[in-house]
PDB file of N, CA and C in Angstrom:
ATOM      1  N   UNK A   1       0.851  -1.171   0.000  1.00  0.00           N
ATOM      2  CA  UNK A   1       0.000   0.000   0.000  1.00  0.00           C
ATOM      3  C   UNK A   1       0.895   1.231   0.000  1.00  0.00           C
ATOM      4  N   UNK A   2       0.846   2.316  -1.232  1.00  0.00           N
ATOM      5  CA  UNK A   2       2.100   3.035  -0.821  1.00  0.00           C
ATOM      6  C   UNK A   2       1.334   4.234   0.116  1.00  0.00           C
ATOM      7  N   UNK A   3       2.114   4.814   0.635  1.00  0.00           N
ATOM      8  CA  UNK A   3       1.871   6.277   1.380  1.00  0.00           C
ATOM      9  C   UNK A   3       2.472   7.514   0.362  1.00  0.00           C
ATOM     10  N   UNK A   4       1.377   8.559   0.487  1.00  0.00           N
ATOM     11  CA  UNK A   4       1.918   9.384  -0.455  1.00  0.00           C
ATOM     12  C   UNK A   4       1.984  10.844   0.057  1.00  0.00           C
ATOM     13  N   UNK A   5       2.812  11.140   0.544  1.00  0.00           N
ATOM     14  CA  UNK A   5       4.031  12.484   1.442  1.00  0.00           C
ATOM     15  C   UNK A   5       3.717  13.770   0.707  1.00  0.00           C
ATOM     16  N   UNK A   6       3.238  14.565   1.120  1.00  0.00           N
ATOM     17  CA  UNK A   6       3.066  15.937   0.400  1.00  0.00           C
ATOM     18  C   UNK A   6       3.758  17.229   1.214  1.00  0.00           C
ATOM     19  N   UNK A   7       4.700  17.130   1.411  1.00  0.00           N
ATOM     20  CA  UNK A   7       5.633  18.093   2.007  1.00  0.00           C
ATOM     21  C   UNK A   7       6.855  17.363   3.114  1.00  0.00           C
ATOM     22  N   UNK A   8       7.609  17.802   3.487  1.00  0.00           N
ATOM     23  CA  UNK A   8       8.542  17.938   4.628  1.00  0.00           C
ATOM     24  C   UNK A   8       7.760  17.273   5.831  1.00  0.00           C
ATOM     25  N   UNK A   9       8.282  16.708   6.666  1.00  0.00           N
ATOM     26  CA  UNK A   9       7.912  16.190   8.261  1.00  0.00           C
ATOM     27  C   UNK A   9       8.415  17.088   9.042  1.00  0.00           C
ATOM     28  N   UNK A  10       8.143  17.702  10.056  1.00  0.00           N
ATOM     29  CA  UNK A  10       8.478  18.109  11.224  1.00  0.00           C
ATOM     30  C   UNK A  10       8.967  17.077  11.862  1.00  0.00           C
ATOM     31  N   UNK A  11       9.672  17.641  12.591  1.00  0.00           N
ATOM     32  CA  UNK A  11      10.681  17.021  13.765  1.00  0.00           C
ATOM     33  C   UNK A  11       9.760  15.875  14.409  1.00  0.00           C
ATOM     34  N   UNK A  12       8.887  16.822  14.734  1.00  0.00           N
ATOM     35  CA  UNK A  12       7.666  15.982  15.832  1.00  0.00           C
ATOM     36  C   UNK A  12       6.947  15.201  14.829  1.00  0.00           C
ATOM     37  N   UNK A  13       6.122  15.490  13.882  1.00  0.00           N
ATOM     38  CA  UNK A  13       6.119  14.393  12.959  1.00  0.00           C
ATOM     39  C   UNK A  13       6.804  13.041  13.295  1.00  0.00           C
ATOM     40  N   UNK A  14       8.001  13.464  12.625  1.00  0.00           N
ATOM     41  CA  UNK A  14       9.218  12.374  12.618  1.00  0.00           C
ATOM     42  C   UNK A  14       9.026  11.570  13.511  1.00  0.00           C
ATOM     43  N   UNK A  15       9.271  12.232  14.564  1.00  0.00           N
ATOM     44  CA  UNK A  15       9.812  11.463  16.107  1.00  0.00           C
ATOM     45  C   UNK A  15       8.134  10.769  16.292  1.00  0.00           C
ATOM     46  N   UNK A  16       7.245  11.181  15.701  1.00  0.00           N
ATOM     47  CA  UNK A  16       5.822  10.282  15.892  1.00  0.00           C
ATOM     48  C   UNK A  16       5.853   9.260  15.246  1.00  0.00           C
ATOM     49  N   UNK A  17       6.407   9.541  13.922  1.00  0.00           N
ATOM     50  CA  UNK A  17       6.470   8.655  13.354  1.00  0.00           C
ATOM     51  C   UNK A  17       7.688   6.810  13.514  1.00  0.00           C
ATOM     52  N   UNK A  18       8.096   7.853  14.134  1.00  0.00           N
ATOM     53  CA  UNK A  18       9.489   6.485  14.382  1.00  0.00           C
ATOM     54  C   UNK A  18       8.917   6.100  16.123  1.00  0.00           C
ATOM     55  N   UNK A  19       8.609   6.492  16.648  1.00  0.00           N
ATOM     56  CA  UNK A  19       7.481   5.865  17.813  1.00  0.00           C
ATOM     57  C   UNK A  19       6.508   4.981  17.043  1.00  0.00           C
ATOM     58  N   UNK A  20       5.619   5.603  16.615  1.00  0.00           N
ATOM     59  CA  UNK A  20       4.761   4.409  16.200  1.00  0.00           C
ATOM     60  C   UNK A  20       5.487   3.372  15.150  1.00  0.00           C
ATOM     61  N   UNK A  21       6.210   3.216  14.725  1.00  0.00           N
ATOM     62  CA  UNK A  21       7.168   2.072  14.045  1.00  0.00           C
ATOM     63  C   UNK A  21       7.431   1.326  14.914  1.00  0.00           C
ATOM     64  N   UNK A  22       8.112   1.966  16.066  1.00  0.00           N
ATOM     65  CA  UNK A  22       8.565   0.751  16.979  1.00  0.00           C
ATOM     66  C   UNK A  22       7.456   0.075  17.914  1.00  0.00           C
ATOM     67  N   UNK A  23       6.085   1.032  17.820  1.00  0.00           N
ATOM     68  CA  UNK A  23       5.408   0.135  18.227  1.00  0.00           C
ATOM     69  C   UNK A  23       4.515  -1.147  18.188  1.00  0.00           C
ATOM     70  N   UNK A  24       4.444  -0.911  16.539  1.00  0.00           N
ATOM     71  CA  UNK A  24       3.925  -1.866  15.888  1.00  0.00           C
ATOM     72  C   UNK A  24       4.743  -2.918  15.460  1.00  0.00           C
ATOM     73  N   UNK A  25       4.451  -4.274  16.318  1.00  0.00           N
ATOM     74  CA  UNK A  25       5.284  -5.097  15.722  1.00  0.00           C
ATOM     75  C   UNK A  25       4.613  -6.392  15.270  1.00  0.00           C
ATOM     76  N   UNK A  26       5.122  -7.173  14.218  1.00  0.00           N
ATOM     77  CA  UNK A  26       4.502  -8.173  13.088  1.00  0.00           C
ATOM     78  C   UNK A  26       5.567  -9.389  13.577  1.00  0.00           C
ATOM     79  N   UNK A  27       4.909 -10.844  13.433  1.00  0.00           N
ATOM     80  CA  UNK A  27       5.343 -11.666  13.393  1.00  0.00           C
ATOM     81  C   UNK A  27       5.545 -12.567  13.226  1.00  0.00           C
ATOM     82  N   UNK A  28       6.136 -13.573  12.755  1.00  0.00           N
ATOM     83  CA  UNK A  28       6.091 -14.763  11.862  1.00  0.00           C
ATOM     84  C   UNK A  28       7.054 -16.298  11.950  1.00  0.00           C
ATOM     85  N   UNK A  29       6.302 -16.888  11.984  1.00  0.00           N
ATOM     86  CA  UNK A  29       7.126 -18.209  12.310  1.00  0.00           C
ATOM     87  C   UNK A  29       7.656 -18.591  10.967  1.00  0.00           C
ATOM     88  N   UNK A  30       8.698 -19.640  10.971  1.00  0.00           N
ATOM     89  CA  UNK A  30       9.304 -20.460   9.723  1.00  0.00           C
ATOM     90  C   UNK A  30       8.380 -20.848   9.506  1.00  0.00           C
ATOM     91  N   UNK A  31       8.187 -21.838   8.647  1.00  0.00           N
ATOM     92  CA  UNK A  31       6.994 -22.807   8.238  1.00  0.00           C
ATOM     93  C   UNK A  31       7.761 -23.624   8.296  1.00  0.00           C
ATOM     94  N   UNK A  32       6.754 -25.246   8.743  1.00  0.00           N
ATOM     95  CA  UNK A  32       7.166 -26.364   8.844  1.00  0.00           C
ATOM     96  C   UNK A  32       7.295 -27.189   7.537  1.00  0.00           C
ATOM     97  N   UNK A  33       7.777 -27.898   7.589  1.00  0.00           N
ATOM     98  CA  UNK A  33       8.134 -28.458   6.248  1.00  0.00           C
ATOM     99  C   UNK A  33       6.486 -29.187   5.519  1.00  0.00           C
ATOM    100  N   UNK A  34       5.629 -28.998   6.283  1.00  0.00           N
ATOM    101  CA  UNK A  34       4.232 -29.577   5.601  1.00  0.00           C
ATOM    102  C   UNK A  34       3.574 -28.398   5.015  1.00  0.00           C
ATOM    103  N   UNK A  35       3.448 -26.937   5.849  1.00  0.00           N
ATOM    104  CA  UNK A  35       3.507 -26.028   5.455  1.00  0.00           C
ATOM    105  C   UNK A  35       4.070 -25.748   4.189  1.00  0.00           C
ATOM    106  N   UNK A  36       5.212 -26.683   3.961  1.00  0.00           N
ATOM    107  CA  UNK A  36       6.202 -25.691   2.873  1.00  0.00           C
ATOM    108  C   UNK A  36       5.909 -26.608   1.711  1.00  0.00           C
ATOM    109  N   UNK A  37       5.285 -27.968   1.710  1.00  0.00           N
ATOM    110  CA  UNK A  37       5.002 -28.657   0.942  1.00  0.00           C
ATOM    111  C   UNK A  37       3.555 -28.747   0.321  1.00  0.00           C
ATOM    112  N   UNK A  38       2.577 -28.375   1.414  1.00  0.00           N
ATOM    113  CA  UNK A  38       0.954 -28.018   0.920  1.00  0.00           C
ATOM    114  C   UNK A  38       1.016 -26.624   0.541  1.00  0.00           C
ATOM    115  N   UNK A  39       1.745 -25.290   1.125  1.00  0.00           N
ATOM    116  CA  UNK A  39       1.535 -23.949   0.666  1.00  0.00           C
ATOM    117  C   UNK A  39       0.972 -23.576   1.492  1.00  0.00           C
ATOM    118  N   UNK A  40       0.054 -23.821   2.900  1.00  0.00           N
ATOM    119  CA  UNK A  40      -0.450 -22.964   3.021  1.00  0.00           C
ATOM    120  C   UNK A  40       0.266 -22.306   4.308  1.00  0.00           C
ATOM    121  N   UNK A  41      -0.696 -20.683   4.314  1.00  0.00           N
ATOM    122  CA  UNK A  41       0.264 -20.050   5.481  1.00  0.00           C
ATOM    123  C   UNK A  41       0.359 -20.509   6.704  1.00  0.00           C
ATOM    124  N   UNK A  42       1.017 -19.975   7.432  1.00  0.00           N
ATOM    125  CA  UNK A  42       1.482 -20.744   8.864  1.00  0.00           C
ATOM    126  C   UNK A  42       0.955 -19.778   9.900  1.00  0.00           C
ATOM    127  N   UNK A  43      -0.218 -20.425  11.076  1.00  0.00           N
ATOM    128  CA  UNK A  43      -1.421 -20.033  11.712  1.00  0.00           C
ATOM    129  C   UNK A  43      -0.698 -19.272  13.116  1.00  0.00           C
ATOM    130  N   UNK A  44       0.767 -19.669  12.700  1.00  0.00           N
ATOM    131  CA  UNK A  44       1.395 -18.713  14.011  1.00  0.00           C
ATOM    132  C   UNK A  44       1.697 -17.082  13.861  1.00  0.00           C
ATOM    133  N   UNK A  45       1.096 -16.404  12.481  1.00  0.00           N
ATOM    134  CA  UNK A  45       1.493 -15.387  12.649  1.00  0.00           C
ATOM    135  C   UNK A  45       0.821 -13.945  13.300  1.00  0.00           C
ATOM    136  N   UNK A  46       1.200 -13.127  14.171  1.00  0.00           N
ATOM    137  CA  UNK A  46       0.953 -12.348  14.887  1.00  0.00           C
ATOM    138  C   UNK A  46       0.936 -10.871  14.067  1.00  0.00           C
ATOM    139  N   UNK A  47       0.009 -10.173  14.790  1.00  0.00           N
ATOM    140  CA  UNK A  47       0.172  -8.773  14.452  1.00  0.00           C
ATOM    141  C   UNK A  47      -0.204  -7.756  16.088  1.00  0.00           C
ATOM    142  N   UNK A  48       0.267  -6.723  16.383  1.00  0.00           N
ATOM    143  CA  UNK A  48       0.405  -6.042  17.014  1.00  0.00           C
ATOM    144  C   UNK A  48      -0.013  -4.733  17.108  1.00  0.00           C
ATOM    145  N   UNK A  49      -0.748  -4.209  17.391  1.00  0.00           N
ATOM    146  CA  UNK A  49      -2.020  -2.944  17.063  1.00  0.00           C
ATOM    147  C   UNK A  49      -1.095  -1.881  17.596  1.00  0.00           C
ATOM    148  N   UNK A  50      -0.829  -0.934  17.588  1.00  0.00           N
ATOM    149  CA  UNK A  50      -0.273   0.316  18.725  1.00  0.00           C
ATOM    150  C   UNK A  50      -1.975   1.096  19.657  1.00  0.00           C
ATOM    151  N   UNK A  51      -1.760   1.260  20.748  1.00  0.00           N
ATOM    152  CA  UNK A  51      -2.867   2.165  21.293  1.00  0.00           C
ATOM    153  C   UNK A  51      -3.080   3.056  20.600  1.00  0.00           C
ATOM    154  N   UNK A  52      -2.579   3.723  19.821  1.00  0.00           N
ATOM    155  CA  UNK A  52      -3.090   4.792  19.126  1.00  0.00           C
ATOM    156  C   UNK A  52      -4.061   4.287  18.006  1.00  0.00           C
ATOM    157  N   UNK A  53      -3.692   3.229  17.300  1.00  0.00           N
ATOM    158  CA  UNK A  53      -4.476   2.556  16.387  1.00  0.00           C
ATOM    159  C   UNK A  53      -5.867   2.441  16.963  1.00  0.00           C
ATOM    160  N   UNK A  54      -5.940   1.935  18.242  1.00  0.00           N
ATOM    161  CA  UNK A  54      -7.330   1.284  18.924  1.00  0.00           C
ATOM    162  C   UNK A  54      -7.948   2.850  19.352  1.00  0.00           C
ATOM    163  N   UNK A  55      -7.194   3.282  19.484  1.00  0.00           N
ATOM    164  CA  UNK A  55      -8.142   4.913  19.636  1.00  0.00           C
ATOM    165  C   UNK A  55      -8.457   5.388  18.408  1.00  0.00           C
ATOM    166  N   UNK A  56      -7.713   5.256  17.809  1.00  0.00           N
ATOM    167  CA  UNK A  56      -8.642   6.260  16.114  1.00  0.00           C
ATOM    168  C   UNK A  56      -9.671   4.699  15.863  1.00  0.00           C
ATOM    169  N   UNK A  57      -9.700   3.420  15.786  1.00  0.00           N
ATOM    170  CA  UNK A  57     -10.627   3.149  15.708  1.00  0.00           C
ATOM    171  C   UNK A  57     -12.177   3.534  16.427  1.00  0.00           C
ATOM    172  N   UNK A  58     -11.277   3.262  18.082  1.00  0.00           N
ATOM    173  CA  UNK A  58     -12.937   4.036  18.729  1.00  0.00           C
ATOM    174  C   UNK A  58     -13.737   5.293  18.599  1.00  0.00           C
ATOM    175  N   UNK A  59     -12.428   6.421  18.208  1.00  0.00           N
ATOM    176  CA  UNK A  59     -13.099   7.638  17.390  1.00  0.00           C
ATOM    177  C   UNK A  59     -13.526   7.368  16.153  1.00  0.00           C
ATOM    178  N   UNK A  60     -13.376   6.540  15.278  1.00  0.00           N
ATOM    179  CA  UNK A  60     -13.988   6.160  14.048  1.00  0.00           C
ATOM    180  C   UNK A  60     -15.673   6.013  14.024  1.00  0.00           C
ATOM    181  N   UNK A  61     -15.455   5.214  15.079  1.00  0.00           N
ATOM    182  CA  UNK A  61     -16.904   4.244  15.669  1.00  0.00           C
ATOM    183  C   UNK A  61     -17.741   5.324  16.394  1.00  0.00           C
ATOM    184  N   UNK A  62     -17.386   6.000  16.901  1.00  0.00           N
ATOM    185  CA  UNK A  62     -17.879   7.448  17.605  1.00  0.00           C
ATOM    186  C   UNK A  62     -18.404   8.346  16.488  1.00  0.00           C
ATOM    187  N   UNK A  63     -17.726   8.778  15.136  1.00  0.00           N
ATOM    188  CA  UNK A  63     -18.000   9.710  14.519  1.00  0.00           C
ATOM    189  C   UNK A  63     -18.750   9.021  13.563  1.00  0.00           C
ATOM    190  N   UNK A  64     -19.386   7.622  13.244  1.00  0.00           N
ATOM    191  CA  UNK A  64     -19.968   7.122  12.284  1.00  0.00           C
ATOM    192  C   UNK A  64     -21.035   7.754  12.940  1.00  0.00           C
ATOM    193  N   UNK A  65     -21.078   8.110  14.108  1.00  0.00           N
ATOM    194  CA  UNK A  65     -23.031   7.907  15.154  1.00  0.00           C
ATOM    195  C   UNK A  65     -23.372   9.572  14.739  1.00  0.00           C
ATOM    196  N   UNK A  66     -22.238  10.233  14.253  1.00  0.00           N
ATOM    197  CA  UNK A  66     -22.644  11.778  14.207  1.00  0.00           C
ATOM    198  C   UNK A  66     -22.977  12.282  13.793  1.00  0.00           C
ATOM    199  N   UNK A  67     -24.352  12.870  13.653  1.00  0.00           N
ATOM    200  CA  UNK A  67     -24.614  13.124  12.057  1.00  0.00           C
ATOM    201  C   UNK A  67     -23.466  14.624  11.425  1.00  0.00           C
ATOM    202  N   UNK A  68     -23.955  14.255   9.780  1.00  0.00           N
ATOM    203  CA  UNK A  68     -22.925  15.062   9.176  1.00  0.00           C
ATOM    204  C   UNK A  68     -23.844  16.368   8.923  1.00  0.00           C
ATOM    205  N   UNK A  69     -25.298  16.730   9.205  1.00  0.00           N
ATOM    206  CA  UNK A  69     -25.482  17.954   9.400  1.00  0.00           C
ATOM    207  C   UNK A  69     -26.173  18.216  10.414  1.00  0.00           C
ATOM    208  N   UNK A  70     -25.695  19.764  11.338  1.00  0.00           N
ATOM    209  CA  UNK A  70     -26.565  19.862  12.032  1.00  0.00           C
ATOM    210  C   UNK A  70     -28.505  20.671  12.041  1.00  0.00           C
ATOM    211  N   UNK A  71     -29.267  19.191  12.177  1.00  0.00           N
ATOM    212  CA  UNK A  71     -30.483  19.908  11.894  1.00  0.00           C
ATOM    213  C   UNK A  71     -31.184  20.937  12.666  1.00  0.00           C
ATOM    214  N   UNK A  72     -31.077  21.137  13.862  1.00  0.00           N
ATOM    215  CA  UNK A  72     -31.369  22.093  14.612  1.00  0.00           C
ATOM    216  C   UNK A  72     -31.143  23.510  14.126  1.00  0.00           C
ATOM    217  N   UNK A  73     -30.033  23.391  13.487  1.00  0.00           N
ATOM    218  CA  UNK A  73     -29.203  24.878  12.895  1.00  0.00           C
ATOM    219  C   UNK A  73     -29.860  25.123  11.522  1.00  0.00           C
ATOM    220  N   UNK A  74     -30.471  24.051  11.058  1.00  0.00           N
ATOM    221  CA  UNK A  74     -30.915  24.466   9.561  1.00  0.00           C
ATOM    222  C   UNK A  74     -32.205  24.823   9.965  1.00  0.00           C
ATOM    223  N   UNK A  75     -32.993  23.841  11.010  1.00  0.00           N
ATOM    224  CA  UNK A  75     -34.185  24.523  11.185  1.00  0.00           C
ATOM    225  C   UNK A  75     -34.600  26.176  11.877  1.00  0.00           C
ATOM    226  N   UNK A  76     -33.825  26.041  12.814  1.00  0.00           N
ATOM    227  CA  UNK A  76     -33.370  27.827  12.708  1.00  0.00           C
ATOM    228  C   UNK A  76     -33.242  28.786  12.230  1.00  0.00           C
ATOM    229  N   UNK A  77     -32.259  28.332  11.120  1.00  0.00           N
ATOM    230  CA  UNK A  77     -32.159  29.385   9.574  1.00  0.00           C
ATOM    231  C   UNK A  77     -33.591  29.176   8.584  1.00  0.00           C
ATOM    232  N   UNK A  78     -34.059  28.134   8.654  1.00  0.00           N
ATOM    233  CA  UNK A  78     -35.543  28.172   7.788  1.00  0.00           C
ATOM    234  C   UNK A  78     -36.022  28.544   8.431  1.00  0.00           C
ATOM    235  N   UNK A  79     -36.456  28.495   9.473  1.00  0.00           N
ATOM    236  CA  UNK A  79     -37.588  29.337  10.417  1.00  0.00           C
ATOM    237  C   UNK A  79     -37.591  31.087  10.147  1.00  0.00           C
ATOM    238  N   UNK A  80     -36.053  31.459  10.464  1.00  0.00           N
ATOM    239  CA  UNK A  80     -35.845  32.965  10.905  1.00  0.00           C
ATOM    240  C   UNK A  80     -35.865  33.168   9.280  1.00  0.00           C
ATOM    241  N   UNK A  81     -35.748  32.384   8.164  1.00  0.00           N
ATOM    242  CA  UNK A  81     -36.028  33.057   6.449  1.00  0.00           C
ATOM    243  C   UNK A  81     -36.910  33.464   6.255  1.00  0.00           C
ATOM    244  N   UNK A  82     -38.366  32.333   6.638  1.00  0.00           N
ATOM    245  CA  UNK A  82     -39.902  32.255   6.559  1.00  0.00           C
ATOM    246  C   UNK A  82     -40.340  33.247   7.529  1.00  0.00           C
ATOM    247  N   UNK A  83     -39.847  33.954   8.071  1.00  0.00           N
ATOM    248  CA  UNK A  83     -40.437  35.176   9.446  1.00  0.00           C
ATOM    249  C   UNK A  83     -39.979  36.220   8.801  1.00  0.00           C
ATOM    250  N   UNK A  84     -38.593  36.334   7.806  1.00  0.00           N
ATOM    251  CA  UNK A  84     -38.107  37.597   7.580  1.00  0.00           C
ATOM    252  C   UNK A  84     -37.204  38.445   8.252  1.00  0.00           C
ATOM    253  N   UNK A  85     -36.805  37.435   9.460  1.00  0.00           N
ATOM    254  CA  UNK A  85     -36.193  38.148  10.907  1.00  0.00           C
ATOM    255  C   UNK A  85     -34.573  37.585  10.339  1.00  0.00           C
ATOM    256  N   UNK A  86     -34.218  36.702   9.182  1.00  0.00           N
ATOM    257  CA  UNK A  86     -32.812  36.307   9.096  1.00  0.00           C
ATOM    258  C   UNK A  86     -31.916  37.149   7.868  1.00  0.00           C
ATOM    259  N   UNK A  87     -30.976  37.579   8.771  1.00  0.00           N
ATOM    260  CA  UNK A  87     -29.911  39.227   8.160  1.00  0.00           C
ATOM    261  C   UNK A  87     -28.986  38.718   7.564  1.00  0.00           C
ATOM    262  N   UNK A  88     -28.709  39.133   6.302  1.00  0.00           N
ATOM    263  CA  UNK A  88     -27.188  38.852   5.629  1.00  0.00           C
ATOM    264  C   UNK A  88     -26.708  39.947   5.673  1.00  0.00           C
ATOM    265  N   UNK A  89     -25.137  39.807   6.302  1.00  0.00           N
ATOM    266  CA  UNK A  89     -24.404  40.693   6.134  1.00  0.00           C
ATOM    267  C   UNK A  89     -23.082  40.773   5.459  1.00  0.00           C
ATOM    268  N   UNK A  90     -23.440  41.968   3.961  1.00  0.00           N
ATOM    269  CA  UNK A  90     -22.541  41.657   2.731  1.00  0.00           C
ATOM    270  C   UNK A  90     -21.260  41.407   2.665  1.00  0.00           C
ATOM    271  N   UNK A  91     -20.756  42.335   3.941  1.00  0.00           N
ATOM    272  CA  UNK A  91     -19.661  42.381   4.373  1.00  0.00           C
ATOM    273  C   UNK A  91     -18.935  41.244   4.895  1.00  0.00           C
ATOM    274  N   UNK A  92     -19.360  40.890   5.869  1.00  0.00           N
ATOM    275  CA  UNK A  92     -18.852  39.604   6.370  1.00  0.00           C
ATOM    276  C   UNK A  92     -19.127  38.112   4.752  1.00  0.00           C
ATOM    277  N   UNK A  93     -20.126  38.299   4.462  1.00  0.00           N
ATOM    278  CA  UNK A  93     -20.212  37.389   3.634  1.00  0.00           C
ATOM    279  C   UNK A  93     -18.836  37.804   2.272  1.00  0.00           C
ATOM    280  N   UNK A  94     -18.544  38.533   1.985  1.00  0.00           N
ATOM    281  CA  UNK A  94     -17.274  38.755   1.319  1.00  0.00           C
ATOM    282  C   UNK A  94     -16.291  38.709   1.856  1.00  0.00           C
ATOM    283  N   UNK A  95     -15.971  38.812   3.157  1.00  0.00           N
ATOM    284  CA  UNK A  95     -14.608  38.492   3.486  1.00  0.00           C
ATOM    285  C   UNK A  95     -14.468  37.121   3.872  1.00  0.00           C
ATOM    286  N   UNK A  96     -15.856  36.132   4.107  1.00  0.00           N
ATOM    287  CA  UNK A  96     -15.360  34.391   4.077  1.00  0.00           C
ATOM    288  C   UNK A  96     -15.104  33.945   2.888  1.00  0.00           C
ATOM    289  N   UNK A  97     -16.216  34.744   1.654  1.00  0.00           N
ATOM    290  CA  UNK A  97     -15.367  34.320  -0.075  1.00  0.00           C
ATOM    291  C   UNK A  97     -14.166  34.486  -0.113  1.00  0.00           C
ATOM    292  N   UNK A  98     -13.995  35.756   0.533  1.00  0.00           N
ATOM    293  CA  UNK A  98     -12.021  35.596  -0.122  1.00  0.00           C
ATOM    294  C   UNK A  98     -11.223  35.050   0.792  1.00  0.00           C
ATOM    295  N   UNK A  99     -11.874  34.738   1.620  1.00  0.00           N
ATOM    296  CA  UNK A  99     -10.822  33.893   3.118  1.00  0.00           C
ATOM    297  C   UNK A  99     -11.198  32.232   2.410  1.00  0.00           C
ATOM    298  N   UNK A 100     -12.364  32.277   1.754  1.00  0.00           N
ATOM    299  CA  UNK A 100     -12.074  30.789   1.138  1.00  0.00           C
ATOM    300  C   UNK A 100     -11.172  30.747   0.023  1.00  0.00           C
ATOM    301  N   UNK A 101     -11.204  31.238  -0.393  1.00  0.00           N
ATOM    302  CA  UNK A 101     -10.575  31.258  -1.879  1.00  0.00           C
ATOM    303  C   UNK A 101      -9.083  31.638  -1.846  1.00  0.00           C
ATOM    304  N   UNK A 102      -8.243  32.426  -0.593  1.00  0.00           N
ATOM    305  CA  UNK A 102      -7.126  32.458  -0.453  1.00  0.00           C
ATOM    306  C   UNK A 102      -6.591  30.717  -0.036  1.00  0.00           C
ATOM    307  N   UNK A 103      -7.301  30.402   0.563  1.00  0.00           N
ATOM    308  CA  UNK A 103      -7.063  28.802   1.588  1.00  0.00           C
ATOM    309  C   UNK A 103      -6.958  28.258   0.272  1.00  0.00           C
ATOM    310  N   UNK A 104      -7.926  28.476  -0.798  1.00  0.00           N
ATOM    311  CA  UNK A 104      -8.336  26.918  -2.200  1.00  0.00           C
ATOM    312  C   UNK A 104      -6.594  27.424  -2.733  1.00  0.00           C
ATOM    313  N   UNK A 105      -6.012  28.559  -3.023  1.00  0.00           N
ATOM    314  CA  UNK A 105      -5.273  28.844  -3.608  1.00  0.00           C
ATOM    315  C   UNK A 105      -3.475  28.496  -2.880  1.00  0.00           C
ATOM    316  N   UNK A 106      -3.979  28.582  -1.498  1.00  0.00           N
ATOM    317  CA  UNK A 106      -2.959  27.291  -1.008  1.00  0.00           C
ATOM    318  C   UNK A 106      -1.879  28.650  -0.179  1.00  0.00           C
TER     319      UNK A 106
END
């Protein structure tokens, strides 16, 4: 599976990164010579999770439950449209266009 690097590592990066290397460790027996004569793999081999792994899974499992919009906030904004009571302000709404559009431009 390759990994694909889009800039420089920081130090701390780094040093995260060579921590979690050493924490993950894989393992594997010889195969026995019946093994080596039928092909198949050999049932002794191990793998080794790091805690950090088992935490981004449980945050995984956490953020599947979340929804991805909040409806309370939309019903709010439809409500205060349909009353006439909800304000745009031009100003602010032009300076998040160009605060987006500086970010898209990198």
């Amino acid at each position: 599976m390759p990994i694909e690097m889009t800039g420089p590592l920081s130090a701390q990066q780094n040093r995260n990164s060579t921590e979690e290397a050493k924490a993950v460790s894989v393992g594997r027996t010889q195969p026995t010579a019946a093994q080596q004569d039928n092909g198949r793999p050999s049932s002794a081999d191990t793998v080794t999770v790091t805690d950090i792994a088992n935490q981004l899974s449980a945050l995984d499992k956490k953020l599947q439950n979340v929804p991805v919009v909040d409806v309370q906030r939309i019903e709010q904004i439809r409500n205060a449209i349909d009353s006439g009571s909800y304000k745009i302000d031009p100003e602010q709404t032009a300076d998040k266009l160009v605060e987006f559009e500086l970010a898209m431009d990198g």
